[in-house]
N, C-alpha and C. Protein backbone atom coordinates (compact mmCIF):
# COMPACT_ATOMS: atom_id res chain seq x y z
N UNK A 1 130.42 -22.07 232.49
CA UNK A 1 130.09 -20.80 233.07
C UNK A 1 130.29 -20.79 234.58
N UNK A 2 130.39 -22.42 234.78
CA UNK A 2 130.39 -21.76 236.49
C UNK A 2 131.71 -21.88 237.00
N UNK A 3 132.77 -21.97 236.70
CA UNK A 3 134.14 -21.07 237.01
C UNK A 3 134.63 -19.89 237.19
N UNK A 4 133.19 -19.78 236.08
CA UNK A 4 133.27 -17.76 236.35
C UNK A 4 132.18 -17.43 237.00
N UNK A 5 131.22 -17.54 237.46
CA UNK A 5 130.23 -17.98 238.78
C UNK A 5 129.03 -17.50 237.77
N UNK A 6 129.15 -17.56 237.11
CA UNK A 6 127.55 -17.25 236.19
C UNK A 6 127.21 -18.68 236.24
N UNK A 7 125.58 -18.17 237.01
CA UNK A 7 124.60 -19.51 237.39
C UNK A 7 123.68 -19.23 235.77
N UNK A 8 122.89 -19.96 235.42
CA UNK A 8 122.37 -20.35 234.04
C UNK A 8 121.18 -21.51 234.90
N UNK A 9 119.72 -20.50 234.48
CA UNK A 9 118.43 -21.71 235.18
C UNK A 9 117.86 -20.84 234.37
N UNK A 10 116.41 -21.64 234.52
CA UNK A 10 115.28 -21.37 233.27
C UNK A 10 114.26 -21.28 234.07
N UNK A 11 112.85 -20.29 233.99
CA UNK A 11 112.17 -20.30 234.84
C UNK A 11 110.99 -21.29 233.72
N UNK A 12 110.04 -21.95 233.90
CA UNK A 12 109.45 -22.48 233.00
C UNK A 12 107.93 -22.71 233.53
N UNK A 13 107.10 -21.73 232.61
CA UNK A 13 106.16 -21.78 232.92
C UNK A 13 104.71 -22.39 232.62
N UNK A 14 103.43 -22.77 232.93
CA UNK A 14 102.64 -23.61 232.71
C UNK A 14 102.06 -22.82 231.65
N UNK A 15 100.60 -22.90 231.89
CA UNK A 15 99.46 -21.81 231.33
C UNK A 15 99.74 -20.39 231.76
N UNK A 16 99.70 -19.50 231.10
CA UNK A 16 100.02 -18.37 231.26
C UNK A 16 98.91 -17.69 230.59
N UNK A 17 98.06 -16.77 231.10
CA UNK A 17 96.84 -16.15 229.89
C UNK A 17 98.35 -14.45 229.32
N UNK A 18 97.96 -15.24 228.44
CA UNK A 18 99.23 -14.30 227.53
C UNK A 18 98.65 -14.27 226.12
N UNK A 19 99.30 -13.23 224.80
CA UNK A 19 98.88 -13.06 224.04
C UNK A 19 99.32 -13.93 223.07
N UNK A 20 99.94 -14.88 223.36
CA UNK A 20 100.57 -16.20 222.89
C UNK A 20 99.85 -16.72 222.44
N UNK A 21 100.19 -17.48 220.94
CA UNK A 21 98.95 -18.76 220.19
C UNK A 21 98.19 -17.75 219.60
N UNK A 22 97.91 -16.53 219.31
CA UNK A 22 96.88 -15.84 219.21
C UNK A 22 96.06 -15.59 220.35
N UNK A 23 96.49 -15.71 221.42
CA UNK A 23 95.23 -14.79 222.20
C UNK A 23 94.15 -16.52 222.52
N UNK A 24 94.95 -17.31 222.36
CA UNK A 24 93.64 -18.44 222.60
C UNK A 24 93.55 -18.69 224.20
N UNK A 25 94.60 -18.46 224.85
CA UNK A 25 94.52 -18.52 226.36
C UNK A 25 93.40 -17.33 226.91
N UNK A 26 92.78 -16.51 225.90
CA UNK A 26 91.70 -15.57 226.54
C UNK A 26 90.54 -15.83 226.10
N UNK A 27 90.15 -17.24 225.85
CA UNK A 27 88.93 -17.97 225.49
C UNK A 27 88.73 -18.19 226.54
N UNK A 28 87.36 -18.54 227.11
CA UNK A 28 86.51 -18.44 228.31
C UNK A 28 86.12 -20.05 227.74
N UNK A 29 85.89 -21.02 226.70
CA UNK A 29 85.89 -22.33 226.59
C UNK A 29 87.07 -22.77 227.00
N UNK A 30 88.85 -22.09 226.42
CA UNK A 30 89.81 -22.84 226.75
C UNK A 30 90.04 -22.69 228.37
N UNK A 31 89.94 -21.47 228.81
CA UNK A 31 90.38 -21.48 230.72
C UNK A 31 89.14 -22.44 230.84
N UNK A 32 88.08 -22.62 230.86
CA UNK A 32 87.12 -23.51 231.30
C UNK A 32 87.59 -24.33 231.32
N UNK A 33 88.36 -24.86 229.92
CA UNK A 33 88.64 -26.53 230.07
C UNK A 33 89.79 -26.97 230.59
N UNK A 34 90.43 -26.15 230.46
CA UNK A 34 91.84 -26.38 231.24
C UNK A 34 92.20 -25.69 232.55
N UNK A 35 91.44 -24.83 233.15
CA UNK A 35 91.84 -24.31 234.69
C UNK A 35 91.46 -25.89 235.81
N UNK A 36 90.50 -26.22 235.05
CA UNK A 36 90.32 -27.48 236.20
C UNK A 36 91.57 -28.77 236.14
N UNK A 37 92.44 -28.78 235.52
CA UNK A 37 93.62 -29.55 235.52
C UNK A 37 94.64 -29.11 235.88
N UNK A 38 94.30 -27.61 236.75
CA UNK A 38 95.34 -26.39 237.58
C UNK A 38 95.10 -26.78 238.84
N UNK A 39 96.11 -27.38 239.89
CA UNK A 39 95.97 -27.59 241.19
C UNK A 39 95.05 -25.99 241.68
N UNK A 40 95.74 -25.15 241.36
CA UNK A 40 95.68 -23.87 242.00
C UNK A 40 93.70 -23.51 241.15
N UNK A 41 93.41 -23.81 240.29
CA UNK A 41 92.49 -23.69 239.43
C UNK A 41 91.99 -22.37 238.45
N UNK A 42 93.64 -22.30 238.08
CA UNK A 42 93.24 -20.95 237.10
C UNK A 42 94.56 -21.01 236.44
N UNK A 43 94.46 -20.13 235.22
CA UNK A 43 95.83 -19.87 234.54
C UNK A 43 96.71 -18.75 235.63
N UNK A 44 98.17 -19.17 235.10
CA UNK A 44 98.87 -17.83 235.85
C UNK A 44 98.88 -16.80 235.23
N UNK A 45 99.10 -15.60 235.62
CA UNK A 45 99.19 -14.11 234.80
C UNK A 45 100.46 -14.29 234.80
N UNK A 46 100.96 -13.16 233.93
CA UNK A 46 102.10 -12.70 233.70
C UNK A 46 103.21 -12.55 235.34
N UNK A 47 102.54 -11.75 235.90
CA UNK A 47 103.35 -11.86 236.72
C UNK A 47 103.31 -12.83 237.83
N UNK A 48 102.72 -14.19 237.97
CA UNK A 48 102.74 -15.03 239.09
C UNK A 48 104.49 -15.78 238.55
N UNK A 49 104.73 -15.56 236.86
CA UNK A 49 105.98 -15.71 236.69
C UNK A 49 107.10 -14.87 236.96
N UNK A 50 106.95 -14.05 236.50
CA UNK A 50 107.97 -13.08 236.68
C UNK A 50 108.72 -12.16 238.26
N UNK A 51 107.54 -13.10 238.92
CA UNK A 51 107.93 -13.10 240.34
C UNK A 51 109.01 -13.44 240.93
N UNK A 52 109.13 -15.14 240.39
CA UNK A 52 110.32 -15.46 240.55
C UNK A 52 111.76 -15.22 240.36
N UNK A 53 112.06 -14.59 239.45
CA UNK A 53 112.80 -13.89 239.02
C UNK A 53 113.80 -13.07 240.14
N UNK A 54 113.90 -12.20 240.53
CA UNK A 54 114.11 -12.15 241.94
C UNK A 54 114.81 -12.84 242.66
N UNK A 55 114.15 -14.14 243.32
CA UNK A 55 114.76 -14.94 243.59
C UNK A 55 115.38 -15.57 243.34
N UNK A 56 115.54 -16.39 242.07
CA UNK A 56 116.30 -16.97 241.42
C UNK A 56 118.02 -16.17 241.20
N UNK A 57 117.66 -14.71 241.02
CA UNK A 57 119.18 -14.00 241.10
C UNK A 57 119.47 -13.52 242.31
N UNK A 58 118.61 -13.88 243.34
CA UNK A 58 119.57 -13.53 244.45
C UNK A 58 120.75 -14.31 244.95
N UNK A 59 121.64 -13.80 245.79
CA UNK A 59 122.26 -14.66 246.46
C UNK A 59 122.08 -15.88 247.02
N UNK A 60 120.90 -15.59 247.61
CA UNK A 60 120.20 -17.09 248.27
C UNK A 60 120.26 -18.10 247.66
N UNK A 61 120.21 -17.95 246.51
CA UNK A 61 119.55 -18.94 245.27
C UNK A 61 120.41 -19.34 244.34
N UNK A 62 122.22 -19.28 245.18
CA UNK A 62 123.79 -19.27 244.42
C UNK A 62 123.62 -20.88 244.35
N UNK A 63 122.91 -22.16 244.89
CA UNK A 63 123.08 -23.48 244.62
C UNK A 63 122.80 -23.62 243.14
N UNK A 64 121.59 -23.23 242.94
CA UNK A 64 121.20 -23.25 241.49
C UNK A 64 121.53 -23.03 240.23
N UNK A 65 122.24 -23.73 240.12
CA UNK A 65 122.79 -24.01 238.57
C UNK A 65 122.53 -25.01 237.52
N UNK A 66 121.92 -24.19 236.23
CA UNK A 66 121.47 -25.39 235.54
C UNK A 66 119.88 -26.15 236.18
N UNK A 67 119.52 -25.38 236.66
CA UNK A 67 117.72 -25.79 236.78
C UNK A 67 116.96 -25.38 236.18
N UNK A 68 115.74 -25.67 235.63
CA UNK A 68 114.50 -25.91 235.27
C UNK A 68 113.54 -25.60 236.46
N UNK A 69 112.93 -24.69 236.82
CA UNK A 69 112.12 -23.98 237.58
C UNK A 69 110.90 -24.12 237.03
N UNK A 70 110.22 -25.32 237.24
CA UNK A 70 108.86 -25.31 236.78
C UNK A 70 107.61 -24.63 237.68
N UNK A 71 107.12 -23.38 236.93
CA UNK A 71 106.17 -22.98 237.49
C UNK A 71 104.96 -23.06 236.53
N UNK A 72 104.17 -23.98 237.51
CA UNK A 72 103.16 -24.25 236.52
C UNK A 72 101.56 -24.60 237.51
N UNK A 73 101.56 -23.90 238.33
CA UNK A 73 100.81 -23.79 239.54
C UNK A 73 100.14 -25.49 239.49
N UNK A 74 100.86 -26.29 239.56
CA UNK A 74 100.23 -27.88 239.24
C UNK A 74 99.50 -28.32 238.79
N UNK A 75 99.61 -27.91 237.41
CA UNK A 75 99.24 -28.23 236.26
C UNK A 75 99.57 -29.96 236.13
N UNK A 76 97.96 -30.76 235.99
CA UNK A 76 98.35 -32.02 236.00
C UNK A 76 98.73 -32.98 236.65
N UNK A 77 98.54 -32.65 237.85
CA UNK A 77 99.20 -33.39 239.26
C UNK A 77 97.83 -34.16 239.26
């Protein structure tokens, strides 16, 4: 793809409170137990991902090809 300049990256995200799994990311036991293994100390919403996005297709961001964009507010560090 990149001869024909289509860049190809993945944005990849941590905890997300989403309706995903069933809705278990909107348990008040699971964010309990797992926001404290969040550098940042909470799940991300929907849009702390979809933020990126944006950037990733701008111009600025023409090096990037073939990355893995882990957003996962440091999850596990």
């Amino acid at each position: 793809m990149a001869e024909r300049s289509i860049r190809v990256n993945t944005l990849m995200g941590g905890a997300v409170l989403t309706d995903f799994g069933g809705g278990i990311m909107h348990s008040p036991e699971v964010q309990q137990l797992s926001a404290h293994t969040i550098a940042q100390g909470r799940f991300a919403m929907p849009d702390d991902i979809t933020a990126a996005v944006p950037a990733v297709l701008s111009d600025s961001f023409q090096w990037a090809t073939g990355a893995i964009l882990d957003l996962f507010g440091g999850q596990s560090l």
